[in-house]
Protein backbone atom coordinates (compact mmCIF):
# COMPACT_ATOMS: atom_id res chain seq x y z
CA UNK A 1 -20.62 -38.23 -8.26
CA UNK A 2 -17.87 -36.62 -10.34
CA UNK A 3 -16.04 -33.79 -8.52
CA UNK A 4 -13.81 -31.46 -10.56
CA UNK A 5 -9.60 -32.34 -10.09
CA UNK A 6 -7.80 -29.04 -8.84
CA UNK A 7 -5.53 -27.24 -11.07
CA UNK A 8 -1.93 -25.84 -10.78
CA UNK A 9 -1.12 -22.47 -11.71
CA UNK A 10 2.84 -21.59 -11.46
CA UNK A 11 3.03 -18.83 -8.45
CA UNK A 12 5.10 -17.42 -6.06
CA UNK A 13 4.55 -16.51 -2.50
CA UNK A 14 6.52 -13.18 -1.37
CA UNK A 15 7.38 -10.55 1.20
CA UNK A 16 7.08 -7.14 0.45
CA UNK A 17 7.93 -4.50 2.75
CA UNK A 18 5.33 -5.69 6.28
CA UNK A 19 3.12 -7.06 3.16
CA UNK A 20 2.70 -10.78 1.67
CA UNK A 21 1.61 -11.76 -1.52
CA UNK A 22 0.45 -14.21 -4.23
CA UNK A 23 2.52 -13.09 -7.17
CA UNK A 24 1.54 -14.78 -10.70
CA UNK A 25 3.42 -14.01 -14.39
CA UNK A 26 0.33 -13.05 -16.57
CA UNK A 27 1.27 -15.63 -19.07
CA UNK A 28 0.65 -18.32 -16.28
CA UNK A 29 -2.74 -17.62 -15.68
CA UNK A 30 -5.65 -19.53 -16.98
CA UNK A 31 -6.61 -18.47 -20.39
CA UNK A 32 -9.67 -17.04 -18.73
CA UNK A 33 -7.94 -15.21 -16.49
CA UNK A 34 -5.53 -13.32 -18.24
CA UNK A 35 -8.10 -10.37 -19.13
CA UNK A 36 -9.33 -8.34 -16.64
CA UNK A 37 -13.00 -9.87 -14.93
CA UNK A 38 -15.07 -12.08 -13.08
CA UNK A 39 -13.01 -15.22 -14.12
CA UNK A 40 -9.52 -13.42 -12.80
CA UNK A 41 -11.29 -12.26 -9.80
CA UNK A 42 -12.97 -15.44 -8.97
CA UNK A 43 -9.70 -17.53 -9.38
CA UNK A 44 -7.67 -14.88 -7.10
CA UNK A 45 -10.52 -15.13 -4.44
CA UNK A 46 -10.62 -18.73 -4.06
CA UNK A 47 -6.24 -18.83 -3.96
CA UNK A 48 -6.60 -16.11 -1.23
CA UNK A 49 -9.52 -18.32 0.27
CA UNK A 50 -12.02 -15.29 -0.35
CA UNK A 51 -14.79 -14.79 0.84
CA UNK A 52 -14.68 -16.01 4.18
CA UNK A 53 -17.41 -16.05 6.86
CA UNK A 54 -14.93 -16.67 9.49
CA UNK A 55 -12.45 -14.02 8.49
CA UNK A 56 -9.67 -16.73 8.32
CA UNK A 57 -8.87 -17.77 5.09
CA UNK A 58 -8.46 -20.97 6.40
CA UNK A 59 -8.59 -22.63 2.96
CA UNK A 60 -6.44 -20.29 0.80
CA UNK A 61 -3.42 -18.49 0.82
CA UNK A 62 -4.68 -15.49 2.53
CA UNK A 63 -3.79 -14.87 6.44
CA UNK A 64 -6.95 -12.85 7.19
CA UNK A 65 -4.96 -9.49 7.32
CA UNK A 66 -4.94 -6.70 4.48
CA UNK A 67 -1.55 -6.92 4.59
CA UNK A 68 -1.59 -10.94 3.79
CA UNK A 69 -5.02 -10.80 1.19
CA UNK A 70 -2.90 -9.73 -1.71
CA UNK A 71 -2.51 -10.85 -5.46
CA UNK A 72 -0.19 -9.49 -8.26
CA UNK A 73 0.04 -9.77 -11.89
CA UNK A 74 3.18 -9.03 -13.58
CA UNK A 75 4.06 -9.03 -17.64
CA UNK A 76 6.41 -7.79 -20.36
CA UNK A 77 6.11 -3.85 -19.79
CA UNK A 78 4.24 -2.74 -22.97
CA UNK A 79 5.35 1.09 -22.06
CA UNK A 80 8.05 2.66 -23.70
CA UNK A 81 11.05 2.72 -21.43
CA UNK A 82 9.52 0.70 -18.63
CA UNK A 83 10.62 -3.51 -17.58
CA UNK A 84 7.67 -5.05 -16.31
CA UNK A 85 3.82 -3.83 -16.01
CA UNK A 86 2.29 -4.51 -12.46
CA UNK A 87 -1.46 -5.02 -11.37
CA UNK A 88 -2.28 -5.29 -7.69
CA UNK A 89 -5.53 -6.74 -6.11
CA UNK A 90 -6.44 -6.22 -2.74
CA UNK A 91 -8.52 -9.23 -1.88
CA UNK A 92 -11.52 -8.59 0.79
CA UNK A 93 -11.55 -10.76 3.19
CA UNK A 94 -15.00 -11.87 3.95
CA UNK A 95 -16.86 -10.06 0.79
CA UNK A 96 -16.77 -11.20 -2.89
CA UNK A 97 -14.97 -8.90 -4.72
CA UNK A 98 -11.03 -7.63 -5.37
CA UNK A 99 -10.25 -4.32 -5.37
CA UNK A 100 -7.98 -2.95 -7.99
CA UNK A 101 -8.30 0.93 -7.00
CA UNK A 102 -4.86 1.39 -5.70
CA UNK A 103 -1.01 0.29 -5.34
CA UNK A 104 -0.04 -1.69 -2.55
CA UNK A 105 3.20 0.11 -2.03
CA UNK A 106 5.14 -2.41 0.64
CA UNK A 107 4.75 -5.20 -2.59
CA UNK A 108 6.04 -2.57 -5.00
CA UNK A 109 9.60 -3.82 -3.17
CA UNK A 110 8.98 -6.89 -4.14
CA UNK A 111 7.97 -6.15 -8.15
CA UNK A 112 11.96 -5.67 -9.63
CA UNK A 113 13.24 -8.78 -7.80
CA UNK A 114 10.48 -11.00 -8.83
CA UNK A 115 10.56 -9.78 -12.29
CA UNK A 116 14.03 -10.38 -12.89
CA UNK A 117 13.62 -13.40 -11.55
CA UNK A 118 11.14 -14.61 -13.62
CA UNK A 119 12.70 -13.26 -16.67
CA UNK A 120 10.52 -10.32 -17.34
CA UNK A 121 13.37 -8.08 -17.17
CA UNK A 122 16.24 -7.37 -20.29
CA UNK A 123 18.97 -9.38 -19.04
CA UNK A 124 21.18 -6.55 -20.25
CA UNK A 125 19.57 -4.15 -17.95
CA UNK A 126 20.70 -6.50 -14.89
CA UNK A 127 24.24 -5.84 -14.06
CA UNK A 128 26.43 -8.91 -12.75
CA UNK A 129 27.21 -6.93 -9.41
CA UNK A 130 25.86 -3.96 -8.69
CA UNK A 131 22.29 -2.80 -8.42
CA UNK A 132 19.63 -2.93 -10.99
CA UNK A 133 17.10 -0.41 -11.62
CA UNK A 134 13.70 -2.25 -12.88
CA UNK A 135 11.45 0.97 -14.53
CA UNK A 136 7.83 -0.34 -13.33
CA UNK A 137 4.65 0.32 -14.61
CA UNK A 138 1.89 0.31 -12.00
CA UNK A 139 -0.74 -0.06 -14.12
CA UNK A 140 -3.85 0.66 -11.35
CA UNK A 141 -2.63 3.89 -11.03
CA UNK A 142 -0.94 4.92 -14.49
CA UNK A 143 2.53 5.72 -12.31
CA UNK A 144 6.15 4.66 -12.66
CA UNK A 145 7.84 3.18 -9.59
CA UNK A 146 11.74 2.99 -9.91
CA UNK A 147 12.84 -0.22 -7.81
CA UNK A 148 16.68 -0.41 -7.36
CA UNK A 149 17.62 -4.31 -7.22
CA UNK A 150 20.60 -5.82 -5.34
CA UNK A 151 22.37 -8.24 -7.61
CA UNK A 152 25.52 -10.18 -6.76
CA UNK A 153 26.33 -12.85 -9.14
CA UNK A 154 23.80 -12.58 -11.50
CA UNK A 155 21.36 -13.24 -9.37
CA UNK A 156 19.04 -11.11 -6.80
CA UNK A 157 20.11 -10.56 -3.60
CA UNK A 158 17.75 -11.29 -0.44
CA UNK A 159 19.45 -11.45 2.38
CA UNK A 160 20.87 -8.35 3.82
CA UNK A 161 21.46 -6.55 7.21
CA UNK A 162 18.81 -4.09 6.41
CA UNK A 163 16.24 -3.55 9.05
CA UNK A 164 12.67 -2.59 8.60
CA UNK A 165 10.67 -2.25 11.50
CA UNK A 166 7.46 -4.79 11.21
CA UNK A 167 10.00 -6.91 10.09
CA UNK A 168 11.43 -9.48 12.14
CA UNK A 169 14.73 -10.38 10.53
CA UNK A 170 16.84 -8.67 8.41
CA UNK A 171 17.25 -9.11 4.63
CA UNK A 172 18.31 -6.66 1.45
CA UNK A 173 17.49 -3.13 0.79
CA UNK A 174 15.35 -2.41 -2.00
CA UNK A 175 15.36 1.46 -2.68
CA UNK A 176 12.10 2.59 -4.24
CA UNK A 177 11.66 5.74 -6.03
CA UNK A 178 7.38 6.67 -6.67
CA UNK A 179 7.90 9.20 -9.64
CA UNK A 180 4.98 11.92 -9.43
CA UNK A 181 3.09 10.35 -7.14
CA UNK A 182 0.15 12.38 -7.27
CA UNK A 183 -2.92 10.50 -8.51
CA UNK A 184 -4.27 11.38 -11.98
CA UNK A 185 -7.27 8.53 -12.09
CA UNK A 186 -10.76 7.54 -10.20
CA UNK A 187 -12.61 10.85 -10.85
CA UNK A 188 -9.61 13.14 -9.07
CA UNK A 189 -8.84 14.47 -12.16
CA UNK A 190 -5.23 14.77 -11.69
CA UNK A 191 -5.20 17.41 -8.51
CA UNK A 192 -3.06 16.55 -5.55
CA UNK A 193 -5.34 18.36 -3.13
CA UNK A 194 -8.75 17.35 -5.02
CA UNK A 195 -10.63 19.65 -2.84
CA UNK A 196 -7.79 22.46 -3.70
CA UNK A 197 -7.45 23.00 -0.08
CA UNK A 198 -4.63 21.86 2.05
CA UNK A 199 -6.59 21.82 4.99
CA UNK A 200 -11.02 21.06 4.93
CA UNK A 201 -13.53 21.05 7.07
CA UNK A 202 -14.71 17.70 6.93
CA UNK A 203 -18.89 17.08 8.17
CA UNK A 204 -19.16 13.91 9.03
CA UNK A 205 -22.82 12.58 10.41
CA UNK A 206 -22.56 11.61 13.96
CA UNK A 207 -18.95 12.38 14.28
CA UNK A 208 -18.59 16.27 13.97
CA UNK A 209 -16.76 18.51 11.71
CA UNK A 210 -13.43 17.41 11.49
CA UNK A 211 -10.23 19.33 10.16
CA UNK A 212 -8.74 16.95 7.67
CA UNK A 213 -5.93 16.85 4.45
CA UNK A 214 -7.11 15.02 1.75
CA UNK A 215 -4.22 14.30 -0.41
CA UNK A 216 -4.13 12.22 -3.83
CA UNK A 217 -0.41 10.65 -3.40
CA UNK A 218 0.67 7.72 -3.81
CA UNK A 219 -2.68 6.41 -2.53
CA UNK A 220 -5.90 8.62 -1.62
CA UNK A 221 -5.69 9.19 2.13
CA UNK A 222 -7.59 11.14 4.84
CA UNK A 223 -5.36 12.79 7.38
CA UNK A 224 -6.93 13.51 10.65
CA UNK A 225 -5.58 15.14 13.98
CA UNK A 226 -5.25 12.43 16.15
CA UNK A 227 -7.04 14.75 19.33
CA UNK A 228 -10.17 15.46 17.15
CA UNK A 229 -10.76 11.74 17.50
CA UNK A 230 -9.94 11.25 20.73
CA UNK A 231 -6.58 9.76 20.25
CA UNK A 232 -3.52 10.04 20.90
CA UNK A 233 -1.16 8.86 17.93
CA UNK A 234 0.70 6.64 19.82
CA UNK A 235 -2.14 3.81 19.77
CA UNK A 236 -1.41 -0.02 18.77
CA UNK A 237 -3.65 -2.07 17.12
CA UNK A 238 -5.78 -3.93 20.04
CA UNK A 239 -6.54 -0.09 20.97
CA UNK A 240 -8.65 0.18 17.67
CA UNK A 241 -9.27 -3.02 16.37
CA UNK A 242 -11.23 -4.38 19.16
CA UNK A 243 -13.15 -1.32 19.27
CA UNK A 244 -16.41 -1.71 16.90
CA UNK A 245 -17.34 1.43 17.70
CA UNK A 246 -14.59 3.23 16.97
CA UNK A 247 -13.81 1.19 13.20
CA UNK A 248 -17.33 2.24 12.20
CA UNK A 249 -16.71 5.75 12.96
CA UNK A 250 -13.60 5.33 10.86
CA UNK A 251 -15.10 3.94 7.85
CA UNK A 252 -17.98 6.97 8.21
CA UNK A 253 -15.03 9.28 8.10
CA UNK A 254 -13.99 7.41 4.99
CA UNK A 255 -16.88 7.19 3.42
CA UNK A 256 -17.45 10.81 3.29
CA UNK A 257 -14.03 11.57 2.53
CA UNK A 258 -14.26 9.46 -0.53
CA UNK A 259 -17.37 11.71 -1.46
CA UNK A 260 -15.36 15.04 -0.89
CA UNK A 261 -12.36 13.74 -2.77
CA UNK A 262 -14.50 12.97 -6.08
CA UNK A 263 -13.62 8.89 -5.43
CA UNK A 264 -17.12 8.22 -5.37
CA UNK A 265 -20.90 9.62 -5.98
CA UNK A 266 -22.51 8.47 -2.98
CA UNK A 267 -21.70 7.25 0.52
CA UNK A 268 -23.17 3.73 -0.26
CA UNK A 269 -20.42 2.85 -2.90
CA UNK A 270 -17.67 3.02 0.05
CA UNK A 271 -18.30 -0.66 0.78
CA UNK A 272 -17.42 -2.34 -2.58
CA UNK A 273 -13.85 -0.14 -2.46
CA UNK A 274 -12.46 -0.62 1.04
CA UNK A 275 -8.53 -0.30 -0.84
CA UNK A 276 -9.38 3.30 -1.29
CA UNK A 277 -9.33 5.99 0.15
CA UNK A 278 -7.30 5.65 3.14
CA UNK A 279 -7.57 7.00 6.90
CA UNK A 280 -4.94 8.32 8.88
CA UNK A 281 -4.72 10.17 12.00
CA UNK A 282 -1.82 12.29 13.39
CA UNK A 283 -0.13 14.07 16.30
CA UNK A 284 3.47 15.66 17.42
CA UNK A 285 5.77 13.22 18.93
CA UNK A 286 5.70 11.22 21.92
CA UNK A 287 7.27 8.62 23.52
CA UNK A 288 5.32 5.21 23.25
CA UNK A 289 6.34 0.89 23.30
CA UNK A 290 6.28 -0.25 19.76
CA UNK A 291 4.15 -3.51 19.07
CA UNK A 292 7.68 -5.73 19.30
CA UNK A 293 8.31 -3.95 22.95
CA UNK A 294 10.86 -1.46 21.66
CA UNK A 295 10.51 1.95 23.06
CA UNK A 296 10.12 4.56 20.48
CA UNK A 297 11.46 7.90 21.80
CA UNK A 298 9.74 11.48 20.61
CA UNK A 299 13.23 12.27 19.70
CA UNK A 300 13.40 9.34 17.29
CA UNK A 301 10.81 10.72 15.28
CA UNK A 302 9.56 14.26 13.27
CA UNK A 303 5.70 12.98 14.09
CA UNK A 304 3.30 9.97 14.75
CA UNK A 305 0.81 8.42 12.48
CA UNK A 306 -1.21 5.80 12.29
CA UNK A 307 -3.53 4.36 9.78
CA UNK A 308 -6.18 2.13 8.76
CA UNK A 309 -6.50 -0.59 5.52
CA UNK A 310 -9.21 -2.42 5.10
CA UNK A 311 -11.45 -1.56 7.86
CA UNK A 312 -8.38 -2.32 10.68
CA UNK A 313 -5.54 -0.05 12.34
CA UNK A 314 -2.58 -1.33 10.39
CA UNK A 315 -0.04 -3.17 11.88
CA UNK A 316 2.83 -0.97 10.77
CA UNK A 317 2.25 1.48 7.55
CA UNK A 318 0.82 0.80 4.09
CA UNK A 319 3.43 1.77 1.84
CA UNK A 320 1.68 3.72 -0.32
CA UNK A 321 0.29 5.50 2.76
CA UNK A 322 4.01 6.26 3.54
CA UNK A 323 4.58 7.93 0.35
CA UNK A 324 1.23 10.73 0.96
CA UNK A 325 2.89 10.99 4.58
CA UNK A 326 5.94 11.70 2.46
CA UNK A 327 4.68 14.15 0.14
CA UNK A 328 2.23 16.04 2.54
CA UNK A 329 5.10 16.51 4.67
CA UNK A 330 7.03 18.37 2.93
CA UNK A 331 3.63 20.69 2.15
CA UNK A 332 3.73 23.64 4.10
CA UNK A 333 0.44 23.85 6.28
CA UNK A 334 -0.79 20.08 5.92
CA UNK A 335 -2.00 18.85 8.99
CA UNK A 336 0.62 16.19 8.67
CA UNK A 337 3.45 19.12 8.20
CA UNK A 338 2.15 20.68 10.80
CA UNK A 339 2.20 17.90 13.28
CA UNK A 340 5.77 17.66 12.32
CA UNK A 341 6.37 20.81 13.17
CA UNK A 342 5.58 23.02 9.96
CA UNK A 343 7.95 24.47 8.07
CA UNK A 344 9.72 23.03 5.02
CA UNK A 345 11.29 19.95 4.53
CA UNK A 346 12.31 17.13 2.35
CA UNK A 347 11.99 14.09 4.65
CA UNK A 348 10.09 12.70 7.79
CA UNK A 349 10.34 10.03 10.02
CA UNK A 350 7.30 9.28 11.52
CA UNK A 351 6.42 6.69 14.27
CA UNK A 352 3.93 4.26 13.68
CA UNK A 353 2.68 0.74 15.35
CA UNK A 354 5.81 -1.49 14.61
CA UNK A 355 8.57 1.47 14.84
CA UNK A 356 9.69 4.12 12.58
CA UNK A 357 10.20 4.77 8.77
CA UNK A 358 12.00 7.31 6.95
CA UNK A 359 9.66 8.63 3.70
CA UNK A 360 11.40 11.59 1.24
CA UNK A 361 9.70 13.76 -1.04
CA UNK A 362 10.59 16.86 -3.17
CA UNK A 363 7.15 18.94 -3.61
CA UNK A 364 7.14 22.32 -5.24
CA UNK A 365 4.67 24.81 -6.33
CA UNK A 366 4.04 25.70 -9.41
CA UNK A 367 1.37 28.03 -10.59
CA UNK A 368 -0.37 27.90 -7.52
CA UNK A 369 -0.53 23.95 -7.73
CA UNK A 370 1.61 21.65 -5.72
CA UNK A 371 3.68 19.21 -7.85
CA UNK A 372 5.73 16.15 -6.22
CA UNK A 373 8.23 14.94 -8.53
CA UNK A 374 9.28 11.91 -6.57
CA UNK A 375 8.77 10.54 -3.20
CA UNK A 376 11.63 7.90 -1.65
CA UNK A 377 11.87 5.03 0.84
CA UNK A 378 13.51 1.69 1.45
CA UNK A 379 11.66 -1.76 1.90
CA UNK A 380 12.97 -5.31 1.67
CA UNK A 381 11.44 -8.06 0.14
CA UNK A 382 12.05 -11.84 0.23
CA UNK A 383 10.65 -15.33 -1.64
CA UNK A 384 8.93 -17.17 1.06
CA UNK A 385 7.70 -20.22 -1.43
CA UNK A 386 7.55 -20.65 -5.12
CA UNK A 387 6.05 -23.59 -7.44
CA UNK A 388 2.28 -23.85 -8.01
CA UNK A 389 -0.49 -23.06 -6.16
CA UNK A 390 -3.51 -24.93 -6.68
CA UNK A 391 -7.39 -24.15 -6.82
CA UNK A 392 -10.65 -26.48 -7.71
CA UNK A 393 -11.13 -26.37 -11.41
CA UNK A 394 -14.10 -24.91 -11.13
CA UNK A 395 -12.90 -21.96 -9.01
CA UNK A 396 -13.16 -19.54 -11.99
């Protein structure tokens, strides 16, 4: 019997932020997978090693995390004044499907270096020392990300003494700017606050009534006071993830959320886009051990969060996630405001599982409507592998 020879498709194999990914140039792909579809979600499935039984991805490039089941699809910017055009896909781990809902922020880091690297970038627009500033067009979103490069020599820079907690070694900073985050798309119809409350009163079946912000920035997200749930912010992930009862309560919360936030028509559709929304929970500071055994003092931080991706308590924070902590921050009257403290502001640290991170934002109101104009953080990224990564012929 004749079996079908595998194929190699140029790829590289990066660090984002506390993210991984499978990052292609959209020229590389198979023909049939240079168009949007079942072909380009098939052949990004079987490289993750999707779907999986076993939650492994034993035979695929995935590592059985949300942070690690990610793909991205970079080309020639066809937007005036914008470098490269970026496509994220959030592989599921054990169903058959990619979701292309939302950003992944933590890979955003790693969009400007790769794309200058791969030569999707005016080579006038990179500077021979200094730092260049790659104008990116998320395309699942419609939003411009701003990623400031490190260059010395002509050449990106990777290693560096910044630190990001979730991260075990050092490398360079990458500054990322998220220009008006807000969302715009999937049925929100361009409202930060789709509800047009700051604060709801969220019924959720078999959980209660819970006070929540539901926030369109960056990436849809549920905030929740940690004590409603019976938490208390300061939770790592065995706490949750090992708890089945408590992850189908979250994904309840979600589903309804998603239903409140105009994401989705009906509860049932939740399952085929676990990307989006996300859930959050959080509370005032308080001392806790970070997953690495650092102590985290409640004078280190402005408040704690903690959220879930794909079904689990994340392992540090999504980075989109970081930019709606960001911008609901600096809300007055947000739960997430209040829980650090109310009042306004125009930055936050907050404490999560792996340590701390430092999120700006500069919201205004305008009208009556809140307006962010830019949200701010610093990630790192770093190429782990590059060459070709190879799948059966017939994957697709």
């Amino acid at each position: 019997m004749a079996h079908v020879p595998q194929i190699k498709i140029p790829a590289t194999y990066i660090r984002g932020g506390t993210s991984k990914g499978v990052f292609f140039r959209l020229q590389d792909l198979p023909e049939a997978a240079q168009v949007p579809g079942a072909a380009r979600d098939a052949l990004l499935m079987r490289v993750i090693g999707s779907p999986d039984p076993y939650g492994k991805q034993i035979d695929g490039m995935g590592a059985a995390t949300s942070s690690t089941s990610k793909t991205v699809i970079l080309a020639k910017s066809g937007k005036p004044d914008h470098d490269v055009d970026y496509l994220f896909g959030q592989v599921s781990i054990d169903q058959p499907f990619v979701d292309w809902s939302g950003n992944c922020g933590n890979l955003s880091a790693a969009v400007g270096p790769f794309a200058i690297s791969a030569g999707l970038v005016d080579p006038s627009r990179v500077p021979q020392n200094g730092v260049a500033s790659v104008r990116i067009w998320q395309a699942n979103i419609g939003k411009t990300i701003i990623g400031h490069v490190p260059i010395t020599n002509g050449a990106v820079q990777e290693t560096g003494d910044f630190e990001l907690d979730g991260v075990t070694f050092p490398a360079a900073e990458v500054q990322l700017e998220f220009m008006d985050p807000a969302a715009e798309e999937d049925g929100a119809g361009g409202a930060m606050f789709p509800t047009g409350n700051l604060v709801d009163d969220l019924e959720v079946p078999g959980v209660g009534t819970l006070k929540a912000t539901m926030i369109n920035a960056g990436i849809p997200t549920i905030f929740l006071n940690a004590e409603a749930i019976g938490y208390k912010g300061t939770e790592l992930q065995d706490a949750i993830n090992g708890d089945a009862k408590a992850l189908a309560m979250f994904e309840t919360i979600r589903a309804h959320g998603a239903v409140r936030m105009g994401l989705i028509k009906h509860i049932d559709e939740a399952a085929t886009r676990q990307h989006t929304p996300k859930v959050a929970f959080v509370a005032k500071p308080a001392d806790y051990v970070a997953s690495s055994g650092k102590p985290v003092a409640a004078g280190d931080v402005d408040l704690l969060v903690r959220a879930l991706s794909m079904g689990k308590l994340h392992h540090a924070m999504m980075g989109t996630a970081a930019v709606a902590i960001g911008t609901a921050a600096a809300i007055t009257g947000t739960l997430v405001n209040l829980a650090a403290g109310g009042g306004e502001r125009n930055a936050v640290r907050f404490g999560h599982p792996s340590g701390t991170l430092r999120v700006g934002a500069q919201a205004s109101q305008v009208d009556g409507e809140w307006t962010v104009t830019k949200a701010i953080m610093s990630r790192s990224a770093r190429v782990l592998m590059e060459g070709w990564v190879r799948v059966p012929g017939d994957a697709f």
